[in-house]
Protein backbone atom coordinates (compact mmCIF):
# COMPACT_ATOMS: atom_id res chain seq x y z
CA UNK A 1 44.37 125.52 142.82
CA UNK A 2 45.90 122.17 142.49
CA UNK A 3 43.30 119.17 144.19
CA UNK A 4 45.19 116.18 145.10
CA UNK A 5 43.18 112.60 144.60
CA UNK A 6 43.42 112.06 148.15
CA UNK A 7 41.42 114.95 149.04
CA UNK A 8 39.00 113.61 146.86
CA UNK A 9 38.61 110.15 147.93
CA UNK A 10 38.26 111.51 151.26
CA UNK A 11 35.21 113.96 150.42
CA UNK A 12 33.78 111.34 148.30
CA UNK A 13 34.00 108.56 151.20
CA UNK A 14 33.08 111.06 153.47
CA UNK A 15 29.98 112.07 151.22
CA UNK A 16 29.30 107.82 150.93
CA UNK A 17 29.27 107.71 154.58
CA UNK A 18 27.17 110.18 155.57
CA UNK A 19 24.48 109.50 153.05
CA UNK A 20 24.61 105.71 154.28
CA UNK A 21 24.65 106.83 157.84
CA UNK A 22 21.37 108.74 156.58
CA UNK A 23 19.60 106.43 155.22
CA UNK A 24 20.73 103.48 157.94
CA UNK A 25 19.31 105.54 160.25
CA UNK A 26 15.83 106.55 158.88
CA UNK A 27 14.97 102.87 157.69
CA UNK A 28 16.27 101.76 161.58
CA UNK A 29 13.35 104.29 162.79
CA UNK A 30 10.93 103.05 160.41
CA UNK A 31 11.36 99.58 160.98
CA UNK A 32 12.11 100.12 164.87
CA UNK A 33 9.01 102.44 165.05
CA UNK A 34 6.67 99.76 163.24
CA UNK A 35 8.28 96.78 165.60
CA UNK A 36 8.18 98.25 168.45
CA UNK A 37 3.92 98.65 167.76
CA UNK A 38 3.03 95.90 166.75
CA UNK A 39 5.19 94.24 169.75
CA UNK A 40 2.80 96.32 171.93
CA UNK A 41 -0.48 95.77 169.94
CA UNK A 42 0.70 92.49 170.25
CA UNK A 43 1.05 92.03 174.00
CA UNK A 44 -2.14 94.27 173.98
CA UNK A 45 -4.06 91.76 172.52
CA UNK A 46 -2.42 88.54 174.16
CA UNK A 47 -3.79 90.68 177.53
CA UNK A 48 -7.09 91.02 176.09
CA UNK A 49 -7.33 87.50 175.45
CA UNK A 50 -6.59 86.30 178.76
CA UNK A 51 -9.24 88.92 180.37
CA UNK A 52 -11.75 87.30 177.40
CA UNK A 53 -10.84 83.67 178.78
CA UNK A 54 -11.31 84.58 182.77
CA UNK A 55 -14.08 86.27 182.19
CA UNK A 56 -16.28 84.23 180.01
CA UNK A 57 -15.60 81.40 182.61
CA UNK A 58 -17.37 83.59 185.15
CA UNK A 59 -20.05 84.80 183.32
CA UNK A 60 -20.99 81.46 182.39
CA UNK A 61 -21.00 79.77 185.42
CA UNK A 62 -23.13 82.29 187.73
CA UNK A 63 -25.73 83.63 184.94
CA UNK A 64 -27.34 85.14 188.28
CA UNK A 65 -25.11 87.08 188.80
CA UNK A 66 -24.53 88.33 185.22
CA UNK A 67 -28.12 89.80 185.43
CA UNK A 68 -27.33 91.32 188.67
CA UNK A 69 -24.96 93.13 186.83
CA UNK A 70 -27.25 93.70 183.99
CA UNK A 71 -29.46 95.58 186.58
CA UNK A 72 -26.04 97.74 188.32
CA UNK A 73 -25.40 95.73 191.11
CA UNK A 74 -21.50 95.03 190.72
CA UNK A 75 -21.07 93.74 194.21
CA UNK A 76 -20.59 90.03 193.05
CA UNK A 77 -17.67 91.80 190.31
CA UNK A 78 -15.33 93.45 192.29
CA UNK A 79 -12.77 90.67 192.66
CA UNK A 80 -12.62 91.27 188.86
CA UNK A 81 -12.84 94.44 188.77
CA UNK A 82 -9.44 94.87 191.42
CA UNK A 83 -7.76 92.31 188.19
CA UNK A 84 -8.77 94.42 185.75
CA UNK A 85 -7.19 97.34 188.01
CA UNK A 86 -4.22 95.35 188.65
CA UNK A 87 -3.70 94.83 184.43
CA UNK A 88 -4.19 98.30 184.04
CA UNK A 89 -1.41 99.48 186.59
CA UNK A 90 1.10 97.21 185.43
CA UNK A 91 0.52 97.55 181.39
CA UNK A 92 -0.65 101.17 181.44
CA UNK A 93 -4.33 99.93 179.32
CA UNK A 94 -7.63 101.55 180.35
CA UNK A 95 -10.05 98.28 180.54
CA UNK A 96 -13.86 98.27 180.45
CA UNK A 97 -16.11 95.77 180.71
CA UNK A 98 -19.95 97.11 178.78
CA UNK A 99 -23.30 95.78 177.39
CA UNK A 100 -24.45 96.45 173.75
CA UNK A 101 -25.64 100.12 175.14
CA UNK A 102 -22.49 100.97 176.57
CA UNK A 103 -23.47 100.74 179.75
CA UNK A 104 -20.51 99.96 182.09
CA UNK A 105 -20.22 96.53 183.76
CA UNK A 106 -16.86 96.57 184.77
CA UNK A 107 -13.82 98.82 184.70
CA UNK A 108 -10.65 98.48 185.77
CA UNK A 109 -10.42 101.95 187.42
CA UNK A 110 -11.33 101.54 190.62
CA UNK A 111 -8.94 103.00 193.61
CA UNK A 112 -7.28 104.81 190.89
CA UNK A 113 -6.00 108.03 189.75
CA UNK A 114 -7.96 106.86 185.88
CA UNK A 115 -11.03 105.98 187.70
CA UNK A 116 -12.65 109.22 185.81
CA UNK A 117 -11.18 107.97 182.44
CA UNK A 118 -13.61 107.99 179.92
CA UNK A 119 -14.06 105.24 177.03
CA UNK A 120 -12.97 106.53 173.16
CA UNK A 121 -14.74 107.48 170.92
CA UNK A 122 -13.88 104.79 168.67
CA UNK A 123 -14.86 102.12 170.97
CA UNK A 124 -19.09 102.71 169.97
CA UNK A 125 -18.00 102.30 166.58
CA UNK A 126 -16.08 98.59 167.62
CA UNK A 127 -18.71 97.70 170.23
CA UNK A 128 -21.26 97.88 167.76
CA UNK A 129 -19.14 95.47 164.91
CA UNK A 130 -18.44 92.93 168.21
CA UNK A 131 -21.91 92.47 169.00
CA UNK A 132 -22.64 91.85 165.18
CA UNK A 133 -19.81 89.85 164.35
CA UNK A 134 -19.12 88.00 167.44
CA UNK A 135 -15.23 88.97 166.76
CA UNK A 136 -13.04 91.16 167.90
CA UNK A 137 -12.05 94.04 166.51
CA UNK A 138 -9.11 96.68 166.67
CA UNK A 139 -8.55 100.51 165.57
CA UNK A 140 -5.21 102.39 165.68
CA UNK A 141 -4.58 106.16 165.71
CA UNK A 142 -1.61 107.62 164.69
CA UNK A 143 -0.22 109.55 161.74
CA UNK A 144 1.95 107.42 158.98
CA UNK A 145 5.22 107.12 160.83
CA UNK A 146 4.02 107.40 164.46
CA UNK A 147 1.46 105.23 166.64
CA UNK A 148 -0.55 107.19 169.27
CA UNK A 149 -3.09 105.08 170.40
CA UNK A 150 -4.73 101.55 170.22
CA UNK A 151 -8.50 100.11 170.31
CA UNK A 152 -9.20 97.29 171.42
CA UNK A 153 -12.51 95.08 171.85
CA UNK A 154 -12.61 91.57 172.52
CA UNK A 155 -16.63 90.22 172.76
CA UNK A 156 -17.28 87.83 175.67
CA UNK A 157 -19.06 85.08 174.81
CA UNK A 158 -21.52 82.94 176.55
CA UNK A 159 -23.41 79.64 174.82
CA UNK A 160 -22.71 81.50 171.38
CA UNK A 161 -23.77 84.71 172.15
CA UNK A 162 -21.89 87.91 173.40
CA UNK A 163 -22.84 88.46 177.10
CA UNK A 164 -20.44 91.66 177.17
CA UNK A 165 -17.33 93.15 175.15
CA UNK A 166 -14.15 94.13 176.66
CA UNK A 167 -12.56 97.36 175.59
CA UNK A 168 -9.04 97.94 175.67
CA UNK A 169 -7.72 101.64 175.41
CA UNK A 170 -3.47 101.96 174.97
CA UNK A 171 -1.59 105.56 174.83
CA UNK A 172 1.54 104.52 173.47
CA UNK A 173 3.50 107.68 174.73
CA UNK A 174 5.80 105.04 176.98
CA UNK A 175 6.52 103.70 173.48
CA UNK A 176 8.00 106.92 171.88
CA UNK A 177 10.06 107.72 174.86
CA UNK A 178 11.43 104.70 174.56
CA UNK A 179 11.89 104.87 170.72
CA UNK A 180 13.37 108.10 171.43
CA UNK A 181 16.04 106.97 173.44
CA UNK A 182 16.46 103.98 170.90
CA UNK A 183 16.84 106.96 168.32
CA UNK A 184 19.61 108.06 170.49
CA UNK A 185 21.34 105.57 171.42
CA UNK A 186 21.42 104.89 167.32
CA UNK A 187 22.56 108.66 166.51
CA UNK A 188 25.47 108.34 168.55
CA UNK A 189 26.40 105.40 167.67
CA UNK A 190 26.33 106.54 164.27
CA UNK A 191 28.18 109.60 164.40
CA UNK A 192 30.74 107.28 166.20
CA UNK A 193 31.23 105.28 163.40
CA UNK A 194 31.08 107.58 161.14
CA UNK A 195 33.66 109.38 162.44
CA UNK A 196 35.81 105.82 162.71
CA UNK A 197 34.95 105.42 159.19
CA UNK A 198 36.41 108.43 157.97
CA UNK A 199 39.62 108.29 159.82
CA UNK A 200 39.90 105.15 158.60
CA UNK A 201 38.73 106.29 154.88
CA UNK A 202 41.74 109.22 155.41
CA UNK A 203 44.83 106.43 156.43
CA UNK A 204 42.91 103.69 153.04
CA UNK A 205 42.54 107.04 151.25
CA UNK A 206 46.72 108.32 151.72
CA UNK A 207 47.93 104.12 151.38
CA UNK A 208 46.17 104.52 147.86
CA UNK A 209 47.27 107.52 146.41
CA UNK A 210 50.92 106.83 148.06
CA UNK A 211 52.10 104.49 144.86
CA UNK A 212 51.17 107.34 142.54
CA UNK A 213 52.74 110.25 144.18
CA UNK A 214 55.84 108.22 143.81
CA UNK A 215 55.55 108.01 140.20
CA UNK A 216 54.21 111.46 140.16
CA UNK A 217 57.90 112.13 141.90
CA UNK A 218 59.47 109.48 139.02
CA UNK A 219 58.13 111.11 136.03
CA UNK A 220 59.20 114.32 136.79
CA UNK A 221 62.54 112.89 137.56
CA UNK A 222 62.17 111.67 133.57
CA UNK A 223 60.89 115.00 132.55
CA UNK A 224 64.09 116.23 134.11
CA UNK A 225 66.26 113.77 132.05
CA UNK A 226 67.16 112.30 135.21
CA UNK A 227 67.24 108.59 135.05
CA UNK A 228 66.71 106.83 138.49
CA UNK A 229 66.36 103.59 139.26
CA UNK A 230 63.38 101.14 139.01
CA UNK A 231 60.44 102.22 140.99
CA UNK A 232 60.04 100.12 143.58
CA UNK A 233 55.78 99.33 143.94
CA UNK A 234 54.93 96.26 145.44
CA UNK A 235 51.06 96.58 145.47
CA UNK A 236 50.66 93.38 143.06
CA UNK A 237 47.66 95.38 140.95
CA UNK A 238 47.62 97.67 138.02
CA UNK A 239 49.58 100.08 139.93
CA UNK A 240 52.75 97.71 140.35
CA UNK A 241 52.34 96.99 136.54
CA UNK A 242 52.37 101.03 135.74
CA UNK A 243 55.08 101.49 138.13
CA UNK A 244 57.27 98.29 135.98
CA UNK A 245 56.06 100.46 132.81
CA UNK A 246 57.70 103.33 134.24
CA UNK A 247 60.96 101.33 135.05
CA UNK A 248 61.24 100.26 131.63
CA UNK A 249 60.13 103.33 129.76
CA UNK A 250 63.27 105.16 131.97
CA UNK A 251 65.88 102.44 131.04
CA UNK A 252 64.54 102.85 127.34
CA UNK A 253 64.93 106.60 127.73
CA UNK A 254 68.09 106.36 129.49
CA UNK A 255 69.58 104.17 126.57
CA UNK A 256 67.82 106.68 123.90
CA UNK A 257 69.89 109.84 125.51
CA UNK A 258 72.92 108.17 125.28
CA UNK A 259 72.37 107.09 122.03
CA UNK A 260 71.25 110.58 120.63
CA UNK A 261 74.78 111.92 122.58
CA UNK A 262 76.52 109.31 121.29
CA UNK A 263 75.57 109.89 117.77
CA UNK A 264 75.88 113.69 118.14
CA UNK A 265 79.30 112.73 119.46
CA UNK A 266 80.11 110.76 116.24
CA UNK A 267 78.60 113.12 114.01
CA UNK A 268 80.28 115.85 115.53
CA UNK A 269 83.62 113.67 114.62
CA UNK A 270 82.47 112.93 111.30
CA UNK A 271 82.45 116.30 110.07
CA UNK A 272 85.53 116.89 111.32
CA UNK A 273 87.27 113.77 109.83
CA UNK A 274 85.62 114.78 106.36
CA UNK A 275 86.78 118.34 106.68
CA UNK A 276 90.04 116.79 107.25
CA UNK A 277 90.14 114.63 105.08
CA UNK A 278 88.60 117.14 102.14
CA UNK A 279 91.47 119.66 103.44
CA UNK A 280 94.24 118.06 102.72
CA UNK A 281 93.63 117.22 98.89
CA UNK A 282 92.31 120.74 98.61
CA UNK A 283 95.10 122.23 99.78
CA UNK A 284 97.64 119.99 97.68
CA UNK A 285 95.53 120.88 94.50
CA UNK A 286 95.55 124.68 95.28
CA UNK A 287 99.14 124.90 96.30
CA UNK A 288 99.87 122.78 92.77
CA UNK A 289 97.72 125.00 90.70
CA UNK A 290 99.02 128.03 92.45
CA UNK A 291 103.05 127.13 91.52
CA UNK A 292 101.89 126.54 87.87
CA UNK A 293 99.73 129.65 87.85
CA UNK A 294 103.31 131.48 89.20
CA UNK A 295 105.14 129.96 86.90
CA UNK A 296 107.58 128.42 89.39
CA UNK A 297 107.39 125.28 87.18
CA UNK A 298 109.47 125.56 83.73
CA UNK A 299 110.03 122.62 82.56
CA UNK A 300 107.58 120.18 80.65
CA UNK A 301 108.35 117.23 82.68
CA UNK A 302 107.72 119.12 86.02
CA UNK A 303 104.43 120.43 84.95
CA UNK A 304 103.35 116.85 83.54
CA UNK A 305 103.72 115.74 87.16
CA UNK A 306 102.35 118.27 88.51
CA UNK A 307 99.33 117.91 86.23
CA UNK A 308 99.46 113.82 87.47
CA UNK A 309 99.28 114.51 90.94
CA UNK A 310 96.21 117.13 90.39
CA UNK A 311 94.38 113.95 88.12
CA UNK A 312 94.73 111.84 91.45
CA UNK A 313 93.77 114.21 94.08
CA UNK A 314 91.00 114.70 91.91
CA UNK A 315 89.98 111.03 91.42
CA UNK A 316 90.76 110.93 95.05
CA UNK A 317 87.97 113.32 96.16
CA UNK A 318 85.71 112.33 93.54
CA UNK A 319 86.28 108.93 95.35
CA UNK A 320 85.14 110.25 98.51
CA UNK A 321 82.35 111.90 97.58
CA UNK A 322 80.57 109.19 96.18
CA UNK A 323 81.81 106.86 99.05
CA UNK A 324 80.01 109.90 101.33
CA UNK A 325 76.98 109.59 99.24
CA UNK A 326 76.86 106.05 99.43
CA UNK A 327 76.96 105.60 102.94
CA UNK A 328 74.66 108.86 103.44
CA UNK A 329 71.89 107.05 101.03
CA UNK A 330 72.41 103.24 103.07
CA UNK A 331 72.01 104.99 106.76
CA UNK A 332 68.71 107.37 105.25
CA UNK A 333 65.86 105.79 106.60
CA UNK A 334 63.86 106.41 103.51
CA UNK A 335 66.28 104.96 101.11
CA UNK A 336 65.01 101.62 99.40
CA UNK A 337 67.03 98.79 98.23
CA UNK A 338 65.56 96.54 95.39
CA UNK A 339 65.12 93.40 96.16
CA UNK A 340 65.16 90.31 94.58
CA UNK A 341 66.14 87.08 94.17
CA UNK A 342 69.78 86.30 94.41
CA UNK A 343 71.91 83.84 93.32
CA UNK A 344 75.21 84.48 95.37
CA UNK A 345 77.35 82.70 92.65
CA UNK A 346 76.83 84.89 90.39
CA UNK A 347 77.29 88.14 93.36
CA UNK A 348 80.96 86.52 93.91
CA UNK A 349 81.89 85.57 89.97
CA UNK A 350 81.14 89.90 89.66
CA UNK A 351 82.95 90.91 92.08
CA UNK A 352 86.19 88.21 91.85
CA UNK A 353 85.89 89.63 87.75
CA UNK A 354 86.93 93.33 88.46
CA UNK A 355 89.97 92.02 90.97
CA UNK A 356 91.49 89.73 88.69
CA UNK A 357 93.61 91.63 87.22
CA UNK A 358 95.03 93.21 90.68
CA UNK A 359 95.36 89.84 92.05
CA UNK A 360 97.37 88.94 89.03
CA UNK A 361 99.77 92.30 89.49
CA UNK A 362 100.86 91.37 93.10
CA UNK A 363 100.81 87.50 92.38
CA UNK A 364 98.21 86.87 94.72
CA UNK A 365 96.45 83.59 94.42
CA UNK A 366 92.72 83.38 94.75
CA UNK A 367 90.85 80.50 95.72
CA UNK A 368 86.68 80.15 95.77
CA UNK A 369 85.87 76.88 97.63
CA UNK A 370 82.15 76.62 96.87
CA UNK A 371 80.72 73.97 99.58
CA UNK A 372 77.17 74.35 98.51
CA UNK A 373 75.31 70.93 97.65
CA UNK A 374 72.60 72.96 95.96
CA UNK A 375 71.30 75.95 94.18
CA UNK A 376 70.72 78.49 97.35
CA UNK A 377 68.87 81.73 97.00
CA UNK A 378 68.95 85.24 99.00
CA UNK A 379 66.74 87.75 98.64
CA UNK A 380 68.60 91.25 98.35
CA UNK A 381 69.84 93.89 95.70
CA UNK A 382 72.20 92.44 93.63
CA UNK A 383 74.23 95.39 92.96
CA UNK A 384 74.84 96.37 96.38
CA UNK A 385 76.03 92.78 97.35
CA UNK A 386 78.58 92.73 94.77
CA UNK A 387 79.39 96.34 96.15
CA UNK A 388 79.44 94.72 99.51
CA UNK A 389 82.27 91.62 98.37
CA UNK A 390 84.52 94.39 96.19
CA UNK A 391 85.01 96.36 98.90
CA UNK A 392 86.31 93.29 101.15
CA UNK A 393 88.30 91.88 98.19
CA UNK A 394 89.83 95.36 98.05
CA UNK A 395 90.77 95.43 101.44
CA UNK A 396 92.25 91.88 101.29
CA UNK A 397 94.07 92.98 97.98
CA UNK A 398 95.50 96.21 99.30
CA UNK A 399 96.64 94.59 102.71
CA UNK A 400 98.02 90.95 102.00
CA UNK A 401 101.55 90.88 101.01
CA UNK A 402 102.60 89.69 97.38
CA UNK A 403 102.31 86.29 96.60
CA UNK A 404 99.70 85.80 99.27
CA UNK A 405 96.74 83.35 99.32
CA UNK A 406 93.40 85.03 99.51
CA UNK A 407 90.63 82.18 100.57
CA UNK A 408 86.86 83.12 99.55
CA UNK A 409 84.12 80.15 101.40
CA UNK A 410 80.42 79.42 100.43
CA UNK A 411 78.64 77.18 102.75
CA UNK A 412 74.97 76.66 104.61
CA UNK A 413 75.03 77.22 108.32
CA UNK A 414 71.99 76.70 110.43
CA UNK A 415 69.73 77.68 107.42
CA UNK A 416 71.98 80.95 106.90
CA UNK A 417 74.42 81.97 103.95
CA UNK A 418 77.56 82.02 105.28
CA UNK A 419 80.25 83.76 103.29
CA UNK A 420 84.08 83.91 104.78
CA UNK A 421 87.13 85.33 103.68
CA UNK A 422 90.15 84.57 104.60
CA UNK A 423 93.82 86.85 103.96
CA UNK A 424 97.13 87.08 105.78
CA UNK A 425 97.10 89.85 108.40
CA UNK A 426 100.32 91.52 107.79
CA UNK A 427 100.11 94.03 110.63
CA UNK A 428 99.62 93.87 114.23
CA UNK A 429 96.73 96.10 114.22
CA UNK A 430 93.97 94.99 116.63
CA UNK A 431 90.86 93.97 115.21
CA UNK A 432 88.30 96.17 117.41
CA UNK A 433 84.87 95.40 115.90
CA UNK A 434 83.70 98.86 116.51
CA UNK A 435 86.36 101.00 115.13
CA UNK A 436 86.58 98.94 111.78
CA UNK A 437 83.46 99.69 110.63
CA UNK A 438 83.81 103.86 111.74
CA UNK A 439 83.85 105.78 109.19
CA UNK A 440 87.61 106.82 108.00
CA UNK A 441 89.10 104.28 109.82
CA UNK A 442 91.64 102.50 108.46
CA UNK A 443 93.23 100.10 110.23
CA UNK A 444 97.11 100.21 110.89
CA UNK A 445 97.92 103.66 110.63
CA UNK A 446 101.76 102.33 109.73
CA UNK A 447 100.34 101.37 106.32
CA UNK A 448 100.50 104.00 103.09
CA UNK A 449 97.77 102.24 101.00
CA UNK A 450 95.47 104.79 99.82
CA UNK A 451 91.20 104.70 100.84
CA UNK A 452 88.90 106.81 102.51
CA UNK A 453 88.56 104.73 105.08
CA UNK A 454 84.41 104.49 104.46
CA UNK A 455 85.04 101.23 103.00
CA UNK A 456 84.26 98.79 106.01
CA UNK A 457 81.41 101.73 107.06
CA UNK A 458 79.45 101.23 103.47
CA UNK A 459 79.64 97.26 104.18
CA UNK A 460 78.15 96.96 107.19
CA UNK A 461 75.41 99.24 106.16
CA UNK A 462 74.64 96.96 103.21
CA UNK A 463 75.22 93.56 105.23
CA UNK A 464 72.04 95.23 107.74
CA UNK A 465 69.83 96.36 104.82
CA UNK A 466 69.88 92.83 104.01
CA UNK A 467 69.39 91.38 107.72
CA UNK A 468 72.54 89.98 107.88
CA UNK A 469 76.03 90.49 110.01
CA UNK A 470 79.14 90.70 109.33
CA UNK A 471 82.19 90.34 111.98
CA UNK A 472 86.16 89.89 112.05
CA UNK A 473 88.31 87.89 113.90
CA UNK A 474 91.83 86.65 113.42
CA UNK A 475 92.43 82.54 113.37
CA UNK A 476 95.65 80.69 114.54
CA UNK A 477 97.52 81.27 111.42
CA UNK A 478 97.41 84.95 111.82
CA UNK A 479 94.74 85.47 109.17
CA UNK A 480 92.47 88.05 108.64
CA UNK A 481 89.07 86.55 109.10
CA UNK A 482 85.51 87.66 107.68
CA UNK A 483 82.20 85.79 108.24
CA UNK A 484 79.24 87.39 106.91
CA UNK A 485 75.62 85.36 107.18
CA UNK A 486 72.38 86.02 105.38
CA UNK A 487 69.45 84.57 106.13
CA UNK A 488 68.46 82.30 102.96
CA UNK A 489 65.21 82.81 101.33
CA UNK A 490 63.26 79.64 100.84
């Protein structure tokens, strides 16, 4: 069974709650419990004191009548004896008043429902330590949570010595009934806010986990291949940055798919342009060798040009193959160039070398304007670059006119080689930066030069490998412009 985070943030508050609630409410009773006592043991003895004080003043100034009382007449007493009632109706203590033999002097019982109360047992034991310490003393009964009942004897003394000792006997069951409704009035208030707490814990609980069942929601949407816009989290913490994450990883997907159709796309119309374009030689070849085979050619001369044409299909597709291979090995990932260091004079005197000759045939002038001030060095593969300017000059041979001017630059720009040629653009042809360098393209389709049309392809392959570009543009005078720029290696 699927368990959703909210669900658990809610048991685990819950669980948080209620063993805080717990624990809030047993160290209340403990600490209520123990103040509560020692309020009462504390008013206890305040009330004990003030007997102590009212009564030493009267034994000590009619000693007569102290001895009177020493013999059992209390008849001089009872004025006390009604206070000591009085402080025992409105404080709920049993009060005595005794000699060192226990004997009573005064109670405070008198005209009342206690009067047959009898002292504690652990008032001997506290007489006896009064009358030998001249102190009072105190004894509590009770378990380890819970008071029951307080001792308390208070000596009364006269020129130094104790003339009597006051005992003081509390049941604190008013105090539990009270602690019990303090208990109570706590629980209920407890289970209130508990309650409160987990509503509230429910609502804090759903807020949280709302941000990441949208991205839940998002990333399935990705899973789908569904692309939707950016996901919109404004919670300014780890969550908003997650949810950005998201909104990029989907645009980086988005732009991934398309690419991968795209390419499928242009593979798809690669293969077909190269099965076209290996058709057509093909069939030439096997329609030639087919009349020969027949016999349908005679005569010497016919078969000699039959036997020319068969020599250039064949250099033609041997052409294309190895144009195919080349730009197969430059777009393989694992396929290394070497290297080096390269002078770029000696790149252009290579390539400018093998084109002489053609330049010559058509009368085509070629100029090199070299406007470098000093020795400048790329780093690439040597071959490849001269590859790179043969193809171009072939292009600019094979689509300038006769006796046109074909311009070849050399300059630093911005710390970049910059190379530019320059030919007459004889044909109205558009120069679309994206469909000159597809493969088999070849420009105006009104022209009969021959090429495979993987020419411009296999240069910008090898203008990349060397982190470089390469673009076309056509200036005022009509001309066939192309800058390349390498970055120069210092």
């Amino acid at each position: 069974m699927k368990k959703h985070i909210s669900g658990r943030l809610i048991r685990l508050f819950s669980i948080l709650l209620v063993t805080m609630t717990i624990i809030i409410g047993l160290l209340f009773s403990v600490i209520f419990s123990k103040q509560t006592e020692d309020l009462h043991v504390e008013e206890m003895t305040h009330r004990g004191q003030v007997i102590q004080e009212t009564l030493t003043d009267y034994f000590t100034t009619d000693t007569s009548s102290t001895r009177q009382r020493s013999a059992g007449n209390h008849n001089g007493m009872m004025g006390y004896g009604a206070y000591l009632n009085f402080i025992n109706q409105i404080a709920g203590d049993s009060i005595w008043v005794v000699d060192q033999e226990q004997n009573t002097l005064l109670n405070g019982h008198h005209n009342s429902t206690t009067a047959n109360t009898t002292m504690p047992k652990t008032a001997e034991k506290l007489i006896k330590e009064v009358y030998r310490t001249k102190q009072g003393a105190i004894e509590k009964e009770g378990s380890l949570l819970q008071l029951n009942a307080v001792t308390n004897v208070l000596p009364i003394l006269v020129n130094g010595e104790v003339a009597g000792a006051i005992v003081m006997y509390s049941e604190v069951a008013a105090i539990h009934q009270n602690q019990a409704n303090g208990y109570l009035i706590l629980m209920i208030s407890l289970v209130i806010a508990l309650l409160v707490s987990i509503l509230v814990s429910v609502r804090l609980a759903k807020g949280f986990t709302a941000p990441i069942k949208a991205m839940e929601v998002y990333t399935n949407a990705l899973i789908a291949e569904e692309y939707p816009a950016a996901l919109a989290i404004n919670t300014e913490d780890e969550l908003n940055e997650l949810a950005d994450r998201l909104s990029i990883l989907s645009e980086r997907l988005e732009r991934a798919e398309k690419a991968r159709r795209n390419k499928e796309q242009s593979e798809k119309e690669f293969l077909s342009q190269i099965s076209h374009e290996l058709r057509t030689p093909v069939m030439v070849m096997k329609s030639s060798l087919e009349a020969l085979t027949d016999g349908l050619v005679d005569s010497p001369e016919e078969q000699r040009n039959y036997h020319e044409h068969l020599l250039k299909e064949a250099d033609y597709l041997e052409r294309l193959v190895n144009d195919l291979l080349e730009l197969s090995r430059l777009q393989s990932v694992g396929f290394s160039l070497t290297m080096e260091k390269v002078d770029p004079l000696i790149v252009i005197e290579d390539a400018v070398r093998s084109y002489r000759l053609n330049f010559a045939e058509k009368q085509q002038e070629f100029v090199f304007h070299n406007q470098l001030t000093s020795p400048v060095y790329i780093k690439g593969d040597q071959g490849r670059l001269t590859q790179l300017l043969k193809n171009l000059l072939e292009n600019a041979y094979k689509y300038s006119e006769r006796k046109a001017t074909i311009e070849l630059f050399l300059a630093v720009t911005a710390d970049q080689l910059h190379i530019q040629l320059r030919n007459p653009n004889n044909h109205s042809a558009a120069l679309d930066q994206k469909e000159l360098f597809q493969a088999f393209h070849r420009g105006d389709a009104t022209t009969k030069e021959d090429g495979t049309g993987l020419g411009l392809a296999i240069c910008q392959q090898i203008v990349q490998r060397h982190s470089g570009t390469i673009a076309f543009k056509e200036d005022s005078q009509k001309r066939v412009v192309v800058d390349i720029y390498f970055p120069i290696k210092q």
